[in-house]
PDB file of N, CA and C in Angstrom:
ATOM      1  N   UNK A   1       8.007   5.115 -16.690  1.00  0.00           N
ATOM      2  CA  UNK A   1       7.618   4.688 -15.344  1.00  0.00           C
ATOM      3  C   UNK A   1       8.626   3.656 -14.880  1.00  0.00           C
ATOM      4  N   UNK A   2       9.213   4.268 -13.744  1.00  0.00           N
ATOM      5  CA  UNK A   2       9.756   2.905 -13.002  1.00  0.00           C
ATOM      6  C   UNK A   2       9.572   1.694 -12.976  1.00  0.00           C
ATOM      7  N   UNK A   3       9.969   0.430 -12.634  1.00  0.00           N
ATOM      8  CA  UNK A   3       9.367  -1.298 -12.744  1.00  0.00           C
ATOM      9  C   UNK A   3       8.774  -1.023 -11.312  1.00  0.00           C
ATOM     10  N   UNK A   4       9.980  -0.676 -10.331  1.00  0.00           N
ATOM     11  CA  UNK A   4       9.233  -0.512  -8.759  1.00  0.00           C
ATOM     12  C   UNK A   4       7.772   0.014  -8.842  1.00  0.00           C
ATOM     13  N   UNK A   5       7.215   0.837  -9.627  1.00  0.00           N
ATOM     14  CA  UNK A   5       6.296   1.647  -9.628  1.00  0.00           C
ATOM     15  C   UNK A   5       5.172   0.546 -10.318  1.00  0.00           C
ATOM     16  N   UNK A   6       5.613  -0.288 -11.262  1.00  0.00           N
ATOM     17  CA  UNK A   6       4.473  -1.419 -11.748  1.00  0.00           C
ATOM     18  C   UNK A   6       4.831  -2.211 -10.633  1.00  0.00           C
ATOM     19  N   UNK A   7       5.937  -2.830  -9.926  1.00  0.00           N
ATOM     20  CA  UNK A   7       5.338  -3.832  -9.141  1.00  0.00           C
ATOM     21  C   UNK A   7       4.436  -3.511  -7.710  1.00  0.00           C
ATOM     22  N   UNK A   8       5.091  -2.431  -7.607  1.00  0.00           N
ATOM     23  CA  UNK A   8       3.699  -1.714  -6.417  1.00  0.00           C
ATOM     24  C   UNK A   8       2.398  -1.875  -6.829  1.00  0.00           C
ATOM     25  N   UNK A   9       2.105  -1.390  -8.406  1.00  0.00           N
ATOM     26  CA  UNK A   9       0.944  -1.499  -8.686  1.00  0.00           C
ATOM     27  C   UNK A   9       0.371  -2.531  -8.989  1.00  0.00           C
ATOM     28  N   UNK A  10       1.260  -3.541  -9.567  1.00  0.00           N
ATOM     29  CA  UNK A  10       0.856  -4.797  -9.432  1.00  0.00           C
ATOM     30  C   UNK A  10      -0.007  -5.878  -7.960  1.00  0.00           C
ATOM     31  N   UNK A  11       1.244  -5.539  -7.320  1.00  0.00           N
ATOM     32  CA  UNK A  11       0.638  -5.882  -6.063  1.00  0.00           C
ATOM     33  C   UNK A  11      -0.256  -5.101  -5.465  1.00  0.00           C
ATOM     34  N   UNK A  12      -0.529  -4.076  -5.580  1.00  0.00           N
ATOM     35  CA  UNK A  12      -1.466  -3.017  -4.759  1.00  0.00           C
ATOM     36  C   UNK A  12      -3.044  -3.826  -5.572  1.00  0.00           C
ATOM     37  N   UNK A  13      -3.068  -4.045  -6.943  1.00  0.00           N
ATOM     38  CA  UNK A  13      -3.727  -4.700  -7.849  1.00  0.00           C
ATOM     39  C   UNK A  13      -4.797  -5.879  -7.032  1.00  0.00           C
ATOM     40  N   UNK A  14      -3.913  -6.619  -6.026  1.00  0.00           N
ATOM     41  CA  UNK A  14      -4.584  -7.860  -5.569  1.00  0.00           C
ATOM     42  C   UNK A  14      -5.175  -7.121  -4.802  1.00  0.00           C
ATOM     43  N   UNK A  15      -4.734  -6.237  -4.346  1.00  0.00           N
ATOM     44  CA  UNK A  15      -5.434  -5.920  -2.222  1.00  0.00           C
ATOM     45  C   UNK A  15      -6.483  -4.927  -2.825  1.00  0.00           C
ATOM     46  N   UNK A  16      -6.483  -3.848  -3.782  1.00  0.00           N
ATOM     47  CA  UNK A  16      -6.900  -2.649  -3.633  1.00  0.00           C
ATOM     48  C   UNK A  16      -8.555  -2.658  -3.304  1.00  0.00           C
ATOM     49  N   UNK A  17      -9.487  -3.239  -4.067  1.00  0.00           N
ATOM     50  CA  UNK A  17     -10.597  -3.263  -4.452  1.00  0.00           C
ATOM     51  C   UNK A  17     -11.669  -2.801  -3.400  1.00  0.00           C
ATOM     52  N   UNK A  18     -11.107  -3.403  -2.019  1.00  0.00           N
ATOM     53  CA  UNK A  18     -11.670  -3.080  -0.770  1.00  0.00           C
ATOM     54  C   UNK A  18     -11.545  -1.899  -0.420  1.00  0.00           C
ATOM     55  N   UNK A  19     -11.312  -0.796  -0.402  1.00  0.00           N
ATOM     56  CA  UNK A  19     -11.346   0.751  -0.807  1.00  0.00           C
ATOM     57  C   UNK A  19     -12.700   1.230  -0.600  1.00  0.00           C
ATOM     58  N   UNK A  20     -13.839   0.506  -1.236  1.00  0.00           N
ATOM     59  CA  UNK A  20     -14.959   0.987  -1.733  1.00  0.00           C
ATOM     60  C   UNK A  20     -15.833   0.386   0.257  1.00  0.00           C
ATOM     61  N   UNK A  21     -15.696  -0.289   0.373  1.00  0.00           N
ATOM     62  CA  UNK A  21     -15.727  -0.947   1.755  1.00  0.00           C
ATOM     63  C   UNK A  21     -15.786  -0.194   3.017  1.00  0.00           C
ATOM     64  N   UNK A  22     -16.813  -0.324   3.503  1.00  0.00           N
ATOM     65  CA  UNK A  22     -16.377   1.074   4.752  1.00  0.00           C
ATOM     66  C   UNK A  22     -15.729   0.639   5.670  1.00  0.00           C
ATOM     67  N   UNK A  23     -15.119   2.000   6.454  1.00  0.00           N
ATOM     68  CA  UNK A  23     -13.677   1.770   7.317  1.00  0.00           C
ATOM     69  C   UNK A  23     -13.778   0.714   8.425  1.00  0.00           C
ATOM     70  N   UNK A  24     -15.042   0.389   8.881  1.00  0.00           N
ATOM     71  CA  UNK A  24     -15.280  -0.750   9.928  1.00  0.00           C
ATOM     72  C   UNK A  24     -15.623  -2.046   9.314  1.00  0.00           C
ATOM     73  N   UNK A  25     -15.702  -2.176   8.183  1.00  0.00           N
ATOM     74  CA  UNK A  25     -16.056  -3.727   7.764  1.00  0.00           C
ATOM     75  C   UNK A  25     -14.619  -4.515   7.332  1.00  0.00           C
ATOM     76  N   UNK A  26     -14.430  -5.525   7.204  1.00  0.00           N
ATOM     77  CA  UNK A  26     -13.037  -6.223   7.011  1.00  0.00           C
ATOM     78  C   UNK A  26     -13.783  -7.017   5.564  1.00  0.00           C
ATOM     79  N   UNK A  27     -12.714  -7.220   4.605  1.00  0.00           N
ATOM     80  CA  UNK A  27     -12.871  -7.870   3.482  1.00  0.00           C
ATOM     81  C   UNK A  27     -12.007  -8.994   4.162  1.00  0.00           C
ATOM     82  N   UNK A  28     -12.678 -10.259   3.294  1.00  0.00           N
ATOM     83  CA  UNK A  28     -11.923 -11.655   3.057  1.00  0.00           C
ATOM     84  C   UNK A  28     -10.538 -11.066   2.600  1.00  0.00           C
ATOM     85  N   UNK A  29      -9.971 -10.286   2.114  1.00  0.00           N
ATOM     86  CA  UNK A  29      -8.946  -9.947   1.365  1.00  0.00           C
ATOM     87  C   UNK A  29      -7.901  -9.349   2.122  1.00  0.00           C
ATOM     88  N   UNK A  30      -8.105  -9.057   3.177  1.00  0.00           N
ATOM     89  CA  UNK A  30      -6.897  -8.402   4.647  1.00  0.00           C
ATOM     90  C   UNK A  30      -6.130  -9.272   4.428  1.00  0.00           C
ATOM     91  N   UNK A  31      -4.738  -8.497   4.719  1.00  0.00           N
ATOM     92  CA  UNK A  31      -3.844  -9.327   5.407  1.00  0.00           C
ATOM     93  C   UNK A  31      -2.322  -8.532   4.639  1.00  0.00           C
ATOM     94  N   UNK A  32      -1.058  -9.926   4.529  1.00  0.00           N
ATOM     95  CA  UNK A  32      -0.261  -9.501   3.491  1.00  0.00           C
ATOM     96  C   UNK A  32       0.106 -10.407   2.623  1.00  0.00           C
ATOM     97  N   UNK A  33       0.109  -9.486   1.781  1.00  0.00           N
ATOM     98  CA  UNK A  33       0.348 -10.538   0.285  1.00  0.00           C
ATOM     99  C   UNK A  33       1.822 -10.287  -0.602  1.00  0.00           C
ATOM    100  N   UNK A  34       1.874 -11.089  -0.704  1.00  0.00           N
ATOM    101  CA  UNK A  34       3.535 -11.168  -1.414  1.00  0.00           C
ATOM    102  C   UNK A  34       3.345 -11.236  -3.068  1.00  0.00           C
ATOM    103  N   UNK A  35       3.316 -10.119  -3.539  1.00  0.00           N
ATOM    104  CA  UNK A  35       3.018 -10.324  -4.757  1.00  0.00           C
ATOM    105  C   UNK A  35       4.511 -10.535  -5.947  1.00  0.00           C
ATOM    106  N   UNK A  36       4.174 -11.190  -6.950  1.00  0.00           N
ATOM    107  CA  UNK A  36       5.069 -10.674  -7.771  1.00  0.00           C
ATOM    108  C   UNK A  36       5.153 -10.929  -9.023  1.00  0.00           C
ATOM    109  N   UNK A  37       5.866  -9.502 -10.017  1.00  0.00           N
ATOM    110  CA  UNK A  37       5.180  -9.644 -11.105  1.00  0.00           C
ATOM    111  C   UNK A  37       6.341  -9.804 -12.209  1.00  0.00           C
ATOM    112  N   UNK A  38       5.685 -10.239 -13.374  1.00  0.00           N
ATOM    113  CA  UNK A  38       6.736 -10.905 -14.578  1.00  0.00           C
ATOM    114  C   UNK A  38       6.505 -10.296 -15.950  1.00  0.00           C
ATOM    115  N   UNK A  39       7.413  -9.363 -16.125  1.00  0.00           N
ATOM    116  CA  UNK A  39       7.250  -8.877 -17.616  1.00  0.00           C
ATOM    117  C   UNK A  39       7.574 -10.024 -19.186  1.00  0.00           C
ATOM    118  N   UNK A  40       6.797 -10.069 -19.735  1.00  0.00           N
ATOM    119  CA  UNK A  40       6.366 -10.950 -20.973  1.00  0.00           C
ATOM    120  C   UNK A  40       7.219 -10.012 -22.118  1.00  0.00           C
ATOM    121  N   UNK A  41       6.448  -8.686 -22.247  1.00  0.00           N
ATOM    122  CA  UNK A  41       6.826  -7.434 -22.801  1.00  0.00           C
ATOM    123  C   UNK A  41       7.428  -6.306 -22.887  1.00  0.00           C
ATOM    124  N   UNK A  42       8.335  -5.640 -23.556  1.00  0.00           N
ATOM    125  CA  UNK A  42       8.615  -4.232 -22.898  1.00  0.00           C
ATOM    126  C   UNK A  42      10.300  -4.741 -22.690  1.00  0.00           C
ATOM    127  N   UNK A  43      10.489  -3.227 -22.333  1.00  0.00           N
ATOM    128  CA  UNK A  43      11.804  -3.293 -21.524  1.00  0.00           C
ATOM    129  C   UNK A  43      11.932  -2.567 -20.087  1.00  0.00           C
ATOM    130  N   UNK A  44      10.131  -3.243 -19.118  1.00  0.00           N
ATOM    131  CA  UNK A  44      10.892  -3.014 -18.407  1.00  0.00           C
ATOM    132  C   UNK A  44      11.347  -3.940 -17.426  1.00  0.00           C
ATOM    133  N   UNK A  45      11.662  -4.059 -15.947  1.00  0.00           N
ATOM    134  CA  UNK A  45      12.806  -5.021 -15.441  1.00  0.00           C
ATOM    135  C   UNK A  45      12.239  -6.741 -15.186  1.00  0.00           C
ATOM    136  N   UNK A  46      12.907  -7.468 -15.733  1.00  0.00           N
ATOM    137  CA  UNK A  46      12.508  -8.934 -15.829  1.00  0.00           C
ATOM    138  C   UNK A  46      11.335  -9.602 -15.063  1.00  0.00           C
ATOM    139  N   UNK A  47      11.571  -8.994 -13.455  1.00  0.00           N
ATOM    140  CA  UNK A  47      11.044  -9.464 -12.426  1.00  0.00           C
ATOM    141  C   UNK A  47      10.929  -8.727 -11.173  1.00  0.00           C
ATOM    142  N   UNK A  48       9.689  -8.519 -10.609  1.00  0.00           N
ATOM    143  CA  UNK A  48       9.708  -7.950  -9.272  1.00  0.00           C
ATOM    144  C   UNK A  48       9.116  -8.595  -8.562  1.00  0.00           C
ATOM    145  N   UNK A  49       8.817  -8.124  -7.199  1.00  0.00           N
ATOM    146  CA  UNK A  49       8.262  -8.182  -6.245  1.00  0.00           C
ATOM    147  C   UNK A  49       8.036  -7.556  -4.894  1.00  0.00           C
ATOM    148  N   UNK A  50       6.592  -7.531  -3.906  1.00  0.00           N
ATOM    149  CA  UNK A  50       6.571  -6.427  -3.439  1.00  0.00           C
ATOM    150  C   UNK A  50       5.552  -6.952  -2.033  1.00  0.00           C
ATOM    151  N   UNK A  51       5.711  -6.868  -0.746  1.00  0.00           N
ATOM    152  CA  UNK A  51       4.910  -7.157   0.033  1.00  0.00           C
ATOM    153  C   UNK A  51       4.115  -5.782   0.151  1.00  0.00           C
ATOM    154  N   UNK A  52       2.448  -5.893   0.431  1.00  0.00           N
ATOM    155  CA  UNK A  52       1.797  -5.242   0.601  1.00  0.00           C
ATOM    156  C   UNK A  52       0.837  -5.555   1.722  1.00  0.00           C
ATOM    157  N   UNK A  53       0.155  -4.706   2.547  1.00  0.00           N
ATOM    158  CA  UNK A  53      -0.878  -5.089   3.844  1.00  0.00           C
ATOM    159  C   UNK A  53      -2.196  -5.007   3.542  1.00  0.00           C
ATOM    160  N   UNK A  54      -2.937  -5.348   3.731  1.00  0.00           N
ATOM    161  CA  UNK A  54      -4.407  -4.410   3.583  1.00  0.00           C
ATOM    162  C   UNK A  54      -4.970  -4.915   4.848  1.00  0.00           C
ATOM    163  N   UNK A  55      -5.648  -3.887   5.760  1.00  0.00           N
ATOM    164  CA  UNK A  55      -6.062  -3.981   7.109  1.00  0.00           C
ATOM    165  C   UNK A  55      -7.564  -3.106   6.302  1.00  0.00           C
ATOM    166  N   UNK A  56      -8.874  -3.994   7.118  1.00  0.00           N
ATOM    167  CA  UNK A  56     -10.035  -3.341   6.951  1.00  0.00           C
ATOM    168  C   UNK A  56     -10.385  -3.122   5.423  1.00  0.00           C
ATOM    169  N   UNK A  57      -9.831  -3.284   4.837  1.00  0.00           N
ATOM    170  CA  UNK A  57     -10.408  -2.986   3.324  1.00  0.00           C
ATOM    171  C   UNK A  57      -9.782  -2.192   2.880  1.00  0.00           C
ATOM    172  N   UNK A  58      -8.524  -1.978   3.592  1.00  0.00           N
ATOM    173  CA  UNK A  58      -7.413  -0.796   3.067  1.00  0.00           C
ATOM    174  C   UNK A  58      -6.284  -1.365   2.755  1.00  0.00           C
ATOM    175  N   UNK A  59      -5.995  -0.541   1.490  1.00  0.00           N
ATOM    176  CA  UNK A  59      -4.377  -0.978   0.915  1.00  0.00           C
ATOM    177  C   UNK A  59      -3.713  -0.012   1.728  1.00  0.00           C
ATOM    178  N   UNK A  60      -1.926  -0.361   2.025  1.00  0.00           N
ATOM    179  CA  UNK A  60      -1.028   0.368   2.486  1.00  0.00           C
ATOM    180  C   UNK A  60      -0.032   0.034   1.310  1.00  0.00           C
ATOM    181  N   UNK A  61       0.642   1.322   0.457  1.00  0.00           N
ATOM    182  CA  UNK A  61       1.796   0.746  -0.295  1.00  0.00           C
ATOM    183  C   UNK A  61       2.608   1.984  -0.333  1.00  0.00           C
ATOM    184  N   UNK A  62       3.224   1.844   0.251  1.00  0.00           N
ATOM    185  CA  UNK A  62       4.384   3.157   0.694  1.00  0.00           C
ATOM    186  C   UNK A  62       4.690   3.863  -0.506  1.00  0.00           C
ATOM    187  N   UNK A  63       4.698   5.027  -0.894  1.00  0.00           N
ATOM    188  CA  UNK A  63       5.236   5.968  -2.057  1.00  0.00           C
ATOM    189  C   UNK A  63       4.221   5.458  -3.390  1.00  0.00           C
ATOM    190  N   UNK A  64       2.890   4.888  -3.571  1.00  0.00           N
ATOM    191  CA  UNK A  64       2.647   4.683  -4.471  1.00  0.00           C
ATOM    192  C   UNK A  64       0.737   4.935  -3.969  1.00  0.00           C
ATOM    193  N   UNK A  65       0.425   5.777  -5.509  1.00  0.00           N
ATOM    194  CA  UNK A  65      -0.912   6.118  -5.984  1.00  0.00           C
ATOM    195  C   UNK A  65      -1.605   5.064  -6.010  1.00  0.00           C
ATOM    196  N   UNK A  66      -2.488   4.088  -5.415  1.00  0.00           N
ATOM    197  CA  UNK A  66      -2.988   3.455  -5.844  1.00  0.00           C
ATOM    198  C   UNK A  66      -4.772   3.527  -5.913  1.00  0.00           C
ATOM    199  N   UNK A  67      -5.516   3.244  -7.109  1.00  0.00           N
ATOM    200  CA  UNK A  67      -6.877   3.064  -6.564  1.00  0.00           C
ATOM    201  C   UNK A  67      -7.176   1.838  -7.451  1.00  0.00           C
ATOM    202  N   UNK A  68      -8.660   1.546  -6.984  1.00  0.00           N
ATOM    203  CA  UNK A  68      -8.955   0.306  -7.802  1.00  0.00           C
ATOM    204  C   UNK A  68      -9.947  -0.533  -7.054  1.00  0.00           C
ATOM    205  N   UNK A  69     -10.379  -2.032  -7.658  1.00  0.00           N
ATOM    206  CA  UNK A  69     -11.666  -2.619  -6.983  1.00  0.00           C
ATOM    207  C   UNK A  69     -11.049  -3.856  -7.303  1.00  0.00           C
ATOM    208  N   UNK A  70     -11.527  -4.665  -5.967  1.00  0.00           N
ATOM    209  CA  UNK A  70     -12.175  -6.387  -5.500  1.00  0.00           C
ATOM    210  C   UNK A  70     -13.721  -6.677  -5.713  1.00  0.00           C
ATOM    211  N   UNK A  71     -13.802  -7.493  -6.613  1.00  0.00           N
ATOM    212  CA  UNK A  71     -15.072  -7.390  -6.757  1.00  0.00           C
ATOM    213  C   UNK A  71     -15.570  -8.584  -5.525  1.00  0.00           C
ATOM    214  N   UNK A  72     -16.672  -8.982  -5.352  1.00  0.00           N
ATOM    215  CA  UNK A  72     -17.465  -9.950  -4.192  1.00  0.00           C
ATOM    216  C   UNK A  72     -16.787 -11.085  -4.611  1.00  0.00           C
ATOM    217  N   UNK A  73     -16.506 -11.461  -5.597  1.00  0.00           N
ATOM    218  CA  UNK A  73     -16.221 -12.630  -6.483  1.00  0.00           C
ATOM    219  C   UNK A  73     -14.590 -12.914  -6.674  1.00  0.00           C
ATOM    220  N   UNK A  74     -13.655 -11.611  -6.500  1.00  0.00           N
ATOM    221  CA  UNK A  74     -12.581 -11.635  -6.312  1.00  0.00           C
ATOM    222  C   UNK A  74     -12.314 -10.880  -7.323  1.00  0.00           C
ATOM    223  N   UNK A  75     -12.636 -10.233  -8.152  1.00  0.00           N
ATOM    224  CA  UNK A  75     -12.393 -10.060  -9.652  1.00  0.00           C
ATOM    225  C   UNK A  75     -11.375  -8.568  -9.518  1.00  0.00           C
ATOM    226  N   UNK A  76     -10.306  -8.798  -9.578  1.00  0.00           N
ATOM    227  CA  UNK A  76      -9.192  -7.107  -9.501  1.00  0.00           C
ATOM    228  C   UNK A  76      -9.073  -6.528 -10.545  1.00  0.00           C
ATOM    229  N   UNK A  77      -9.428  -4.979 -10.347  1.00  0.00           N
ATOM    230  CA  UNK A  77      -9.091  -4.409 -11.311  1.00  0.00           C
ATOM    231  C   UNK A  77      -8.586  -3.247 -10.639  1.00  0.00           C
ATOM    232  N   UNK A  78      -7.381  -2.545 -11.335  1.00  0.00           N
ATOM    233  CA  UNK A  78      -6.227  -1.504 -10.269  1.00  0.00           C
ATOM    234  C   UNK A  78      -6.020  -0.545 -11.303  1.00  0.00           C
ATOM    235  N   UNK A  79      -5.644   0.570 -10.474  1.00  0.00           N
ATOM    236  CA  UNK A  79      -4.386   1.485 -11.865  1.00  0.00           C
ATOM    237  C   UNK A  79      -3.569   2.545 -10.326  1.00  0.00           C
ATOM    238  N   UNK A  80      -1.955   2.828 -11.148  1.00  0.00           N
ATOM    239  CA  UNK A  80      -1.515   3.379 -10.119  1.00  0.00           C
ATOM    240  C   UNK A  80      -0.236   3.837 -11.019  1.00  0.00           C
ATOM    241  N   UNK A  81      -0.520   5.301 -11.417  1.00  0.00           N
ATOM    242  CA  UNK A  81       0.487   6.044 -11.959  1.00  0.00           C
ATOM    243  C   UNK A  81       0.657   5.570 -13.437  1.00  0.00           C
ATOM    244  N   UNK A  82      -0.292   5.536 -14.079  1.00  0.00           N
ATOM    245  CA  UNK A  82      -0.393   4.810 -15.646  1.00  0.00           C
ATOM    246  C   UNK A  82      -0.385   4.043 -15.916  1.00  0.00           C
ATOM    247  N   UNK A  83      -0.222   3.028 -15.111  1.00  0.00           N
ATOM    248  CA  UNK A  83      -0.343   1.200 -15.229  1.00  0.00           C
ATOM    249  C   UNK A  83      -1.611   0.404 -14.689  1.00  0.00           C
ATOM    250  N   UNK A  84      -1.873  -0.585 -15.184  1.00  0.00           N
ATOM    251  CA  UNK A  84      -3.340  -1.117 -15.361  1.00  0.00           C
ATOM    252  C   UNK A  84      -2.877  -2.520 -14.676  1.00  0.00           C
ATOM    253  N   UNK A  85      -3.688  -3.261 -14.318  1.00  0.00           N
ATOM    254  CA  UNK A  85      -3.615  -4.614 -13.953  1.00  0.00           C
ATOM    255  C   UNK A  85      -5.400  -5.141 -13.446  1.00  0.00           C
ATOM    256  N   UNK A  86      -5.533  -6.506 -13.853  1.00  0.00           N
ATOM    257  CA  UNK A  86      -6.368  -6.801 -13.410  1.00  0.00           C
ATOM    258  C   UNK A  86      -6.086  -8.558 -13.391  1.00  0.00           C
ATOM    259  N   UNK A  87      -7.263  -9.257 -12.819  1.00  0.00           N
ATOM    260  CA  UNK A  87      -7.245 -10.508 -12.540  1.00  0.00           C
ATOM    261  C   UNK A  87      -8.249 -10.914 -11.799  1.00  0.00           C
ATOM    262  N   UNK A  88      -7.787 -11.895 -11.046  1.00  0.00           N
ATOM    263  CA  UNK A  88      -8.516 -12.684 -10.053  1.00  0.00           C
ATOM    264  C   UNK A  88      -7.760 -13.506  -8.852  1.00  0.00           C
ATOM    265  N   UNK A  89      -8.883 -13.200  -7.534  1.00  0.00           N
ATOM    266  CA  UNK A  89      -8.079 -13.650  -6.382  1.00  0.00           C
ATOM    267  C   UNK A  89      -8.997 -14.811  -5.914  1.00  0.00           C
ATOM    268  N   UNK A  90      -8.975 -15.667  -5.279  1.00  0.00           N
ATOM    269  CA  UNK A  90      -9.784 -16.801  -5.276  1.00  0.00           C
ATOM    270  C   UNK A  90      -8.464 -17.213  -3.678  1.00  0.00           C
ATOM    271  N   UNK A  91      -9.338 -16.884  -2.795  1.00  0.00           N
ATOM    272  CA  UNK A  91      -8.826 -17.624  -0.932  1.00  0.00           C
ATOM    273  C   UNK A  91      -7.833 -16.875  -0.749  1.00  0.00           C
ATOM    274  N   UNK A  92      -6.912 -17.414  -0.959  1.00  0.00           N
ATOM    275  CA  UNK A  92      -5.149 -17.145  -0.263  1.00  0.00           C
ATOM    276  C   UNK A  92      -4.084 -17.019  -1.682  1.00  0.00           C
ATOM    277  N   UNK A  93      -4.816 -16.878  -3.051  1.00  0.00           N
ATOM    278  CA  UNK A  93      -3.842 -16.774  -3.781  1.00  0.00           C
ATOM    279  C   UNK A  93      -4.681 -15.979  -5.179  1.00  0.00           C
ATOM    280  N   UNK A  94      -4.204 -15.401  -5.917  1.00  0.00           N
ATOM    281  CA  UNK A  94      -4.682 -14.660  -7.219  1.00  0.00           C
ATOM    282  C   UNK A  94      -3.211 -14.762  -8.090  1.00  0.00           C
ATOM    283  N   UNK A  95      -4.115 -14.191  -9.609  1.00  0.00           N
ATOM    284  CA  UNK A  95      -2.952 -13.605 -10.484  1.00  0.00           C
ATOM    285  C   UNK A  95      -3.859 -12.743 -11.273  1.00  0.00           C
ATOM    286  N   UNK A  96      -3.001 -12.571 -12.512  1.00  0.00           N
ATOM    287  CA  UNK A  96      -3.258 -11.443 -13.680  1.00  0.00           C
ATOM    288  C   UNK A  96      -2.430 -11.231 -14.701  1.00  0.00           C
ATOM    289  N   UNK A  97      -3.114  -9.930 -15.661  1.00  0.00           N
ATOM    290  CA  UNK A  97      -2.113  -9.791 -16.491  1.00  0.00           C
ATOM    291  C   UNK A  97      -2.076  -7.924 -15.519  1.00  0.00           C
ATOM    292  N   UNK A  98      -1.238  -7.033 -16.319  1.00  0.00           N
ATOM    293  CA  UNK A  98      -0.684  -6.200 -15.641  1.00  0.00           C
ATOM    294  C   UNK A  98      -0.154  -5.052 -17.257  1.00  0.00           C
ATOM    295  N   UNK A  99      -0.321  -3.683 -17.249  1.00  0.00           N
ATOM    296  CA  UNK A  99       0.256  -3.136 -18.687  1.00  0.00           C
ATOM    297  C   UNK A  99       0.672  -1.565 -18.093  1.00  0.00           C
ATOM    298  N   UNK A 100       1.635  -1.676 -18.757  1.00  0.00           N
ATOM    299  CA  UNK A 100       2.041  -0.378 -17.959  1.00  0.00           C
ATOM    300  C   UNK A 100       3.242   0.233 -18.988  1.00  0.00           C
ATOM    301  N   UNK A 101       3.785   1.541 -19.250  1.00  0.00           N
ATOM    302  CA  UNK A 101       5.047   1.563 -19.837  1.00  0.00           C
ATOM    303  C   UNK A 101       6.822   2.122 -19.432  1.00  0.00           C
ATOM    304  N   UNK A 102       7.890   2.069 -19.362  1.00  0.00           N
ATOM    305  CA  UNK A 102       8.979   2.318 -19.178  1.00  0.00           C
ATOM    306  C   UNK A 102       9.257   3.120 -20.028  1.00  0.00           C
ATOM    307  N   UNK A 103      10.012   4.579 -19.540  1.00  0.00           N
ATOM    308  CA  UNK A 103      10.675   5.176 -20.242  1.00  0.00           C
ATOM    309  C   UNK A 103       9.834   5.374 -22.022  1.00  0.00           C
ATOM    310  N   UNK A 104       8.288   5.518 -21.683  1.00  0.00           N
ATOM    311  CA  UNK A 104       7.689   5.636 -22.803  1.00  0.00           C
ATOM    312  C   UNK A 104       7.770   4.486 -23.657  1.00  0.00           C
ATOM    313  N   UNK A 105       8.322   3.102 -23.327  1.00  0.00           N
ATOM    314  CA  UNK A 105       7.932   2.204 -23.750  1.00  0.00           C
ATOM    315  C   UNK A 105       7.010   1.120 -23.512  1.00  0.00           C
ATOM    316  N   UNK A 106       5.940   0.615 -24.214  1.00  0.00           N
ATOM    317  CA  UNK A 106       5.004  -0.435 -23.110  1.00  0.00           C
ATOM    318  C   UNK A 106       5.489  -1.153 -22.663  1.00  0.00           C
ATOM    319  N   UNK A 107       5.256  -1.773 -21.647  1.00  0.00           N
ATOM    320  CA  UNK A 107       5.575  -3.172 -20.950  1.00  0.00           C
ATOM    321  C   UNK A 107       4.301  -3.675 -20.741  1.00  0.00           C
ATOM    322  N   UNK A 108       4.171  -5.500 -20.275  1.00  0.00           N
ATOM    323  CA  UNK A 108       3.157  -6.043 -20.163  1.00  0.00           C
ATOM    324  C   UNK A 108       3.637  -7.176 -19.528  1.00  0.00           C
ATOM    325  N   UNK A 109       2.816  -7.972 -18.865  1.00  0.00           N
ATOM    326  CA  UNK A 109       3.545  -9.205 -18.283  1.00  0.00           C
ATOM    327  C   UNK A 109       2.244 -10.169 -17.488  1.00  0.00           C
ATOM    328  N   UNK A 110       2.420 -10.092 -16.513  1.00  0.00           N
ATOM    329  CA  UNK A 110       1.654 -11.352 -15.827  1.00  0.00           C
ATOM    330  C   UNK A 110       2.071 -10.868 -13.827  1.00  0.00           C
ATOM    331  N   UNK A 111       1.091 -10.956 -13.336  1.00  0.00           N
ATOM    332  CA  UNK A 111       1.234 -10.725 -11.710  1.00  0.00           C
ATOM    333  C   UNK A 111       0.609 -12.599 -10.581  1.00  0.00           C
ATOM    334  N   UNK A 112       1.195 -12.374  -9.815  1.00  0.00           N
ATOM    335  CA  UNK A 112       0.860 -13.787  -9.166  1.00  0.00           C
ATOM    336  C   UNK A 112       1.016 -13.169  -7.637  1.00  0.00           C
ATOM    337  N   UNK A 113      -0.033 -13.347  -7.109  1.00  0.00           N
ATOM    338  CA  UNK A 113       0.044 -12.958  -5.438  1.00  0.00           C
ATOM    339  C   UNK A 113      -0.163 -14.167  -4.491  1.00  0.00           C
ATOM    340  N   UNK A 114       0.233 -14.167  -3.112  1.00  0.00           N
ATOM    341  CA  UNK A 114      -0.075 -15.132  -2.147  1.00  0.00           C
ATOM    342  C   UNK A 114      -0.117 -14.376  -0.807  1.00  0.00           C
ATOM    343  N   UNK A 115      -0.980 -14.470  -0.154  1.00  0.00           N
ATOM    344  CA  UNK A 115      -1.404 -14.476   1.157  1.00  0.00           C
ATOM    345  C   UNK A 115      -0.505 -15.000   2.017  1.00  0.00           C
ATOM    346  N   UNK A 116       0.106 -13.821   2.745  1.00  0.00           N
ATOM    347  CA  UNK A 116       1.198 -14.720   3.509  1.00  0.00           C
ATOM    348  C   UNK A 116       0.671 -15.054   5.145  1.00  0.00           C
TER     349      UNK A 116
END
């Protein structure tokens, strides 16, 4: 798997949860968030990052699978093309850990988002 492809999912990770949300209600969680994520593990790429939107309880992340949940409480849990991430978002900022693999190797790391 690509890194682009974990940091999409990474970031898709903070916004996604609102999905479950119907199309007229707005989550605390709209907006855009600048996520970005840090591999600990693995070989795959050091560092990314990735702006993402969510309007209404919807993620937008161009070229990438994403599904997943915000819990009431903030609590993220994502997956998008074999990679996992979860955490917590709390106002205008969240993080996580994030596991995913390259070229059939694992990677693992850490995600940090902000509300821009």
């Amino acid at each position: 798997m690509r890194f682009g492809r974990i940091a999409a999912f990474c970031a898709a990770s903070v916004l996604t949860g609102t999905l479950a949300a119907p199309a007229f209600a707005q989550s605390p969680y709209d907006g855009n968030w600048q996520v970005v994520i840090v591999t600990k593990s693995g070989t795959c790429e050091p560092t990314a990052s990735s702006m993402l939107t969510v309007a209404d309880g919807r993620i937008t992340a161009p070229g990438a699978n994403v599904s997943g949940t915000i819990g009431s409480g903030g609590l993220v849990k994502v997956s998008i093309n074999g990679a996992y991430a979860n955490g917590q978002l709390n106002g205008n900022a969240g993080s996580g850990k994030w596991n995913g693999a390259s070229a059939g190797i694992p990677c693992s790391g850490r995600w940090e988002a902000s509300r821009q």
